[in-house]
C-alpha atoms as a PDB file:
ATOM      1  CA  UNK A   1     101.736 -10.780  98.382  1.00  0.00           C
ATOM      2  CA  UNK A   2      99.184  -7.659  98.689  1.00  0.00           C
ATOM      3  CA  UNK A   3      95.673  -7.258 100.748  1.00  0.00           C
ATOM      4  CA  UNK A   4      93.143  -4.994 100.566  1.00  0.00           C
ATOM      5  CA  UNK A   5      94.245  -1.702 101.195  1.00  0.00           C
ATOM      6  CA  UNK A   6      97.156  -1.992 100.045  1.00  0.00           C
ATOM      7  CA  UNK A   7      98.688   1.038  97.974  1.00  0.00           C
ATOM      8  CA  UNK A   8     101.023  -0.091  94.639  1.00  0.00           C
ATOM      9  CA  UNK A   9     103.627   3.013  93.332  1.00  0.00           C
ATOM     10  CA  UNK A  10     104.521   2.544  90.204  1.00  0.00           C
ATOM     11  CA  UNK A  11     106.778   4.597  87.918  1.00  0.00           C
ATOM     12  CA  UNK A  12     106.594   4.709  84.474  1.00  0.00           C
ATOM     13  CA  UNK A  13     109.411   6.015  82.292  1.00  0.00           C
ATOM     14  CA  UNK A  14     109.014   6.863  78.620  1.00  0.00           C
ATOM     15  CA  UNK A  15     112.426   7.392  76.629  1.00  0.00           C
ATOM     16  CA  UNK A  16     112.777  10.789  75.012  1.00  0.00           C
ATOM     17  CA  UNK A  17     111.851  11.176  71.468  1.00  0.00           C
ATOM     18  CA  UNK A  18     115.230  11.284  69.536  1.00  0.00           C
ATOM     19  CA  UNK A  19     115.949  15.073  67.802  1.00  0.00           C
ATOM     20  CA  UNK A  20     112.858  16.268  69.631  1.00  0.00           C
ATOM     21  CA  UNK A  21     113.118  19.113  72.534  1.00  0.00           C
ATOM     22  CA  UNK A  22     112.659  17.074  76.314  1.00  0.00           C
ATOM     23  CA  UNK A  23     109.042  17.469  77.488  1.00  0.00           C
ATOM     24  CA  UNK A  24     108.058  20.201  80.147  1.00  0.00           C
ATOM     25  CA  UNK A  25     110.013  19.103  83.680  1.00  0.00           C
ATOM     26  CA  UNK A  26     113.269  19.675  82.389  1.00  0.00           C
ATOM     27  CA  UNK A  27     116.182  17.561  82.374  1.00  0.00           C
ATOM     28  CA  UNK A  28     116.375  13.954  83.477  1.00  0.00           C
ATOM     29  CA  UNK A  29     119.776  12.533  84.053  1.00  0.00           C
ATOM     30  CA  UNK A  30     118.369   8.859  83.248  1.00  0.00           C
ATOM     31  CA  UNK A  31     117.516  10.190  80.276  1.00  0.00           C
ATOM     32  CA  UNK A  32     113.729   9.389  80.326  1.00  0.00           C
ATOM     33  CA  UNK A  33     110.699  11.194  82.014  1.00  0.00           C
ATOM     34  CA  UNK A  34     109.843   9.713  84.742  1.00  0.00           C
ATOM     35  CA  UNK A  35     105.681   9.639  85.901  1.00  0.00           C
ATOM     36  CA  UNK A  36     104.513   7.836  89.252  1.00  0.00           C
ATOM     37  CA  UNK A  37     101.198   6.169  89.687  1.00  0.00           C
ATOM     38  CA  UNK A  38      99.095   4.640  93.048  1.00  0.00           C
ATOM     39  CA  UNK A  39      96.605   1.940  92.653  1.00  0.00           C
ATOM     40  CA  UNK A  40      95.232   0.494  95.489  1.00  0.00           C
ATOM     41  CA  UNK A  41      93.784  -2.980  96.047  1.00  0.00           C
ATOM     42  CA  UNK A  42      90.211  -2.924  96.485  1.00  0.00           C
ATOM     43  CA  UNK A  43      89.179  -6.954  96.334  1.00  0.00           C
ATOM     44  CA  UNK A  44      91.096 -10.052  96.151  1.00  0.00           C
ATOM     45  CA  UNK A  45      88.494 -12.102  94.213  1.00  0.00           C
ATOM     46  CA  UNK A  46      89.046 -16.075  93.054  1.00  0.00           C
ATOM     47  CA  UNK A  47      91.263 -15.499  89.857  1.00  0.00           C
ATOM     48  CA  UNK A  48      91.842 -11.619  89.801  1.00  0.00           C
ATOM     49  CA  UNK A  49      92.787  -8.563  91.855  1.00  0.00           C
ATOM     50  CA  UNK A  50      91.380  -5.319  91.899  1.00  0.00           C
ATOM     51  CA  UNK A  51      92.157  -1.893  91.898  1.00  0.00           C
ATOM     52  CA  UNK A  52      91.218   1.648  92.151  1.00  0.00           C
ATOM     53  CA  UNK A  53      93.965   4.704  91.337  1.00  0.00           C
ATOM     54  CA  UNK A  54      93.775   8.200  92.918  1.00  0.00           C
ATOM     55  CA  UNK A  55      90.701   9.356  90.467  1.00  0.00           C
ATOM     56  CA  UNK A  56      88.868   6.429  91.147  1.00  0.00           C
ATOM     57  CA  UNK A  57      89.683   4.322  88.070  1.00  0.00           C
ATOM     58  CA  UNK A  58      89.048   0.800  88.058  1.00  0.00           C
ATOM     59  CA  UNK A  59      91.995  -1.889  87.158  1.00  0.00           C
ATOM     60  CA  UNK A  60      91.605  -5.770  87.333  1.00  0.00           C
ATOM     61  CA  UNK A  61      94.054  -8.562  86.575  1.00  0.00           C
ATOM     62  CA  UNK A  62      93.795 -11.904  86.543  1.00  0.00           C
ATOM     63  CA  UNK A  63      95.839 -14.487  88.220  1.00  0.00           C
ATOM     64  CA  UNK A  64      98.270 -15.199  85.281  1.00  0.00           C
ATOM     65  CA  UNK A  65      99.211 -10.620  84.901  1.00  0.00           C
ATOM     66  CA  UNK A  66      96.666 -10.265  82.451  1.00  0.00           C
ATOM     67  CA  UNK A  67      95.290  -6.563  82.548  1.00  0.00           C
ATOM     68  CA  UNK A  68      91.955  -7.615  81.339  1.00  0.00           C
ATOM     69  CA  UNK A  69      90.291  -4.207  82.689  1.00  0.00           C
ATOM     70  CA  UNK A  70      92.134  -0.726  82.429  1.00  0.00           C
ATOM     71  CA  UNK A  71      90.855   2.866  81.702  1.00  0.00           C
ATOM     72  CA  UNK A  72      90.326   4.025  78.542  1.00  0.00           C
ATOM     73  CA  UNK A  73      93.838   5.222  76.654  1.00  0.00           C
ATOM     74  CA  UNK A  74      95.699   2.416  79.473  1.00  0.00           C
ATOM     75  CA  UNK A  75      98.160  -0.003  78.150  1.00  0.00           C
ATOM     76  CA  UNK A  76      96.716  -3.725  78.353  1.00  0.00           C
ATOM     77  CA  UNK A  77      97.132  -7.454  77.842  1.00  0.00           C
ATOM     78  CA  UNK A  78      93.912  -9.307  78.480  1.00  0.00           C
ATOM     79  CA  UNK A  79      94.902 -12.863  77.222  1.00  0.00           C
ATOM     80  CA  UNK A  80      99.127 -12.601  76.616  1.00  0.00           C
ATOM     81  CA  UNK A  81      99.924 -14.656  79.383  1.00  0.00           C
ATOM     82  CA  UNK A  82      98.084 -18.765  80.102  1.00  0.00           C
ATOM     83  CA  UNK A  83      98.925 -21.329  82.077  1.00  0.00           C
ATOM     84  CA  UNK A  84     101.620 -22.008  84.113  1.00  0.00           C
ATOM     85  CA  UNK A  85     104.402 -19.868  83.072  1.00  0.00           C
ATOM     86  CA  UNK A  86     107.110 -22.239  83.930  1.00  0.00           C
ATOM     87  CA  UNK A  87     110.772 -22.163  82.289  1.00  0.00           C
ATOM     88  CA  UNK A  88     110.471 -22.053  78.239  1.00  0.00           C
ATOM     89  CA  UNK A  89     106.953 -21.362  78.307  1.00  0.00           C
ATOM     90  CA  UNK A  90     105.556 -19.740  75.378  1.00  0.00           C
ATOM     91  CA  UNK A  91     103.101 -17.469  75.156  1.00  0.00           C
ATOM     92  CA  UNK A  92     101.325 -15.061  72.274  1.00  0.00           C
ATOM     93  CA  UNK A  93      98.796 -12.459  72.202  1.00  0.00           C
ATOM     94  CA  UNK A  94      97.834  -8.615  71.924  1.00  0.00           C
ATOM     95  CA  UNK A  95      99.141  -5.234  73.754  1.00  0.00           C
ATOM     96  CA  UNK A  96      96.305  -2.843  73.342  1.00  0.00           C
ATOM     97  CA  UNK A  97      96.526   0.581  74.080  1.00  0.00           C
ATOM     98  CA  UNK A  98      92.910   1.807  75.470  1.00  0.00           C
ATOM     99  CA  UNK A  99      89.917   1.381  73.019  1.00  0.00           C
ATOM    100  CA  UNK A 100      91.670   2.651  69.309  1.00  0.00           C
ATOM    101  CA  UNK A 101      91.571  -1.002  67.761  1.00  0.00           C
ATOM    102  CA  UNK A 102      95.183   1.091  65.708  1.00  0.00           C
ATOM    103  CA  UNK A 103      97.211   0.993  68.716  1.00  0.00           C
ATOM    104  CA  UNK A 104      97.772  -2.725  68.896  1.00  0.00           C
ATOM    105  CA  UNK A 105     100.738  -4.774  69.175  1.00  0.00           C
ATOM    106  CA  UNK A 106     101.195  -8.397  68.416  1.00  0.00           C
ATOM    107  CA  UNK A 107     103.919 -10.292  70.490  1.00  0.00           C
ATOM    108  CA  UNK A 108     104.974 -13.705  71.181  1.00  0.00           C
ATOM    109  CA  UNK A 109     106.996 -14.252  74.471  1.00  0.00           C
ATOM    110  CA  UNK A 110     108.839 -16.881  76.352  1.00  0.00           C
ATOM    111  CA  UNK A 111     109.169 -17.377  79.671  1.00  0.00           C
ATOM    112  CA  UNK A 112     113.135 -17.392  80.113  1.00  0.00           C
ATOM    113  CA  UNK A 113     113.862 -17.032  83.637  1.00  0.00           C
ATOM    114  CA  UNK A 114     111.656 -17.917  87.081  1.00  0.00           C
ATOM    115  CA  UNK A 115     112.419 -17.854  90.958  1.00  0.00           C
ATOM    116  CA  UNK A 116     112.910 -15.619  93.606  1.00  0.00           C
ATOM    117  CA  UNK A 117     113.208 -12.091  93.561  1.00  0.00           C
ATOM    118  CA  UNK A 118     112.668  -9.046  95.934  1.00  0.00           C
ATOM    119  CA  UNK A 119     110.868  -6.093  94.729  1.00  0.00           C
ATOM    120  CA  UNK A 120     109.583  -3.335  96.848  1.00  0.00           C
ATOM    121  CA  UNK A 121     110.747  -4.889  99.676  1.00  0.00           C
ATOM    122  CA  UNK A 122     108.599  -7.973  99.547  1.00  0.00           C
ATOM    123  CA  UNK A 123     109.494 -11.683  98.086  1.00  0.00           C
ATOM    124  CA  UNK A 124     107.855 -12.732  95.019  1.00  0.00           C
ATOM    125  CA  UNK A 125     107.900 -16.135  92.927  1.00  0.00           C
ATOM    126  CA  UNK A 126     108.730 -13.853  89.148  1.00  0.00           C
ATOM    127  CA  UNK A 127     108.515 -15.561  85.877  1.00  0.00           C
ATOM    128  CA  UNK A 128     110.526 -13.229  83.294  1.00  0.00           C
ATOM    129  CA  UNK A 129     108.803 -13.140  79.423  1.00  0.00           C
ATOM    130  CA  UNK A 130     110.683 -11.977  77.010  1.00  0.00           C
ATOM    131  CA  UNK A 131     108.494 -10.487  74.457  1.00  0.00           C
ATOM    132  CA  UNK A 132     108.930  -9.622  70.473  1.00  0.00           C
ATOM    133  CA  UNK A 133     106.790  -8.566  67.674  1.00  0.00           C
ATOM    134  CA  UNK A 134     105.143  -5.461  66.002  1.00  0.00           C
ATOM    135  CA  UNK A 135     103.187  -2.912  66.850  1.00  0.00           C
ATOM    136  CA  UNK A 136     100.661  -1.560  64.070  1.00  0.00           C
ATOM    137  CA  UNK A 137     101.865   2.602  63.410  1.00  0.00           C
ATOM    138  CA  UNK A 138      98.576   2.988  60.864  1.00  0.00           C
ATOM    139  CA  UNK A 139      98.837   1.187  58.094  1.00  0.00           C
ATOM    140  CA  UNK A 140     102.380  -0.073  59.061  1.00  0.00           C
ATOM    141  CA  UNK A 141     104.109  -2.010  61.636  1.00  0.00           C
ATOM    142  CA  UNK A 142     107.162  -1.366  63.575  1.00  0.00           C
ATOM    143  CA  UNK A 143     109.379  -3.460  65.676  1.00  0.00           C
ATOM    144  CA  UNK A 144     108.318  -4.372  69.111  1.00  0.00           C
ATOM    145  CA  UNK A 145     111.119  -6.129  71.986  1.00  0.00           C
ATOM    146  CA  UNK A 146     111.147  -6.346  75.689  1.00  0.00           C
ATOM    147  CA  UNK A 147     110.125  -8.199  78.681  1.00  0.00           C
ATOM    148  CA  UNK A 148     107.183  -8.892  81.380  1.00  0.00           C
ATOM    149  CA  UNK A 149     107.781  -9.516  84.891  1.00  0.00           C
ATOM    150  CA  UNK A 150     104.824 -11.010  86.762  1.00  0.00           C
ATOM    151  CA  UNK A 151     104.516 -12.550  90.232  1.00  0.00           C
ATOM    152  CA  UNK A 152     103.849 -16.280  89.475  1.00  0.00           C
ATOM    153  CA  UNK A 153     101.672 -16.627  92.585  1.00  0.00           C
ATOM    154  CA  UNK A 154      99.108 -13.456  91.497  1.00  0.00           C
ATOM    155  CA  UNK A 155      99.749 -12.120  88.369  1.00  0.00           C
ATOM    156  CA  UNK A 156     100.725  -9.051  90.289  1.00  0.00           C
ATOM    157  CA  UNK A 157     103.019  -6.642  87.534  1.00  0.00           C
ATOM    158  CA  UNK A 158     106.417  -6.035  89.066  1.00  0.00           C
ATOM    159  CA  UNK A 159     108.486  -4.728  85.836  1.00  0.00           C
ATOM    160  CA  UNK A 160     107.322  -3.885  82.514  1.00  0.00           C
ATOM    161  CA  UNK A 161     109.974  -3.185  79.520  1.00  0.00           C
ATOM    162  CA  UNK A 162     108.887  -2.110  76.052  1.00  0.00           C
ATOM    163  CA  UNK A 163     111.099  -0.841  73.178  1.00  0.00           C
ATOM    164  CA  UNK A 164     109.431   0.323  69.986  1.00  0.00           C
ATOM    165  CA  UNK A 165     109.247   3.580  67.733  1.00  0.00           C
ATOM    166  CA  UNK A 166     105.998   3.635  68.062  1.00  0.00           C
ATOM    167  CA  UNK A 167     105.682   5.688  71.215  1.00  0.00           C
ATOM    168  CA  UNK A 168     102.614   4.008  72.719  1.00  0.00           C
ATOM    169  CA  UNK A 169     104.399   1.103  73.112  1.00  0.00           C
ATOM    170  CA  UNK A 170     107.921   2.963  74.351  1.00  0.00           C
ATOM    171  CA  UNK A 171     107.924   2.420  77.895  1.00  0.00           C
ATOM    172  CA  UNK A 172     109.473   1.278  81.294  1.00  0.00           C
ATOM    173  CA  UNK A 173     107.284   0.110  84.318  1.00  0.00           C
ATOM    174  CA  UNK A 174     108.292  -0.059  87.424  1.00  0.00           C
ATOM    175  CA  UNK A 175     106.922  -1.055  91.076  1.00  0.00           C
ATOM    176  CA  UNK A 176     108.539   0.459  93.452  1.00  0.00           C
ATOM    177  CA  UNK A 177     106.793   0.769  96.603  1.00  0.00           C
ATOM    178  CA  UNK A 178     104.711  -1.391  98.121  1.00  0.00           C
ATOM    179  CA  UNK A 179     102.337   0.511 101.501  1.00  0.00           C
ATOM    180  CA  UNK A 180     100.113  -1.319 103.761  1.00  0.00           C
ATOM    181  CA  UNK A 181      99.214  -4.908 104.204  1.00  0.00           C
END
């Protein structure tokens, strides 16, 4: 679905902290602050794609939508997702967040819905996970729901949903644009 060159937009949207004041940027009428981010695909190797962002960072993920190579602080899942992820799939493993071995989350996931869907303008085979567990807040661990969207054909991330108190792992993903080949 992408080639070299290619430039990915994502947005990511973090929900506002509840009681707090909204972060500098004022108002949002989604409610959420919305941040957008280009990587662009630098190989197509057997197994993985790579990518650089604007500053030069490196990202990798392997043909199932594992992240197994982010920059430091960068939300990742290096071995979540094996196999075929085919209808009632399930799957387990880690969300990281960057190198503090503290900002884990462990979640178990099925796959509950595959087949077509557009995104960015472009036709991907998408296997849905739904995803639950915990994510460790220090010595404590706080609920963790959502879901994973991957392109079954390359891993490639279309949608990301994560709902937890723990902030790190508070977020919406979103690709929205899709530029080049």
């Amino acid at each position: 679905p992408v080639a070299p060159g290619a430039r990915l937009l994502y947005e990511d949207r973090s929900p506002p902290r509840r009681g707090g004041s909204r972060s500098a940027g004022g108002a949002d009428p989604a409610g959420t602050t919305a941040v957008e981010w280009q990587l662009t695909v630098t190989a197509l190797r057997r197994g993985e794609i790579e990518y650089r962002g604007r500053s030069g960072e490196v990202w990798r993920h392997d043909s199932a939508g594992n992240v197994v190579e982010a920059p430091e602080g960068a939300l990742q899942w290096p071995q979540l997702l094996r196999g075929e992820l085919v209808l009632g799939h399930v799957v387990a493993g880690d969300l990281v967040q960057g190198a503090d071995p503290m900002a884990r989350a462990r979640v178990r996931g099925q796959v509950v819905a595959v087949g077509p869907q557009t995104v960015a303008g472009r036709r991907f085979d998408a296997a849905v996970v739904e995803l639950f567990g915990d994510a460790q807040r220090g010595d404590s661990f706080t609920r963790l729901e959502g879901a994973l969207v991957v392109d079954r054909a390359s891993g490639l991330l279309l949608r990301l949903d994560l709902r937890s108190s723990e902030p790190g792992f508070a977020l919406q993903r979103r690709l929205v644009r899709i530029d080049g080949p």
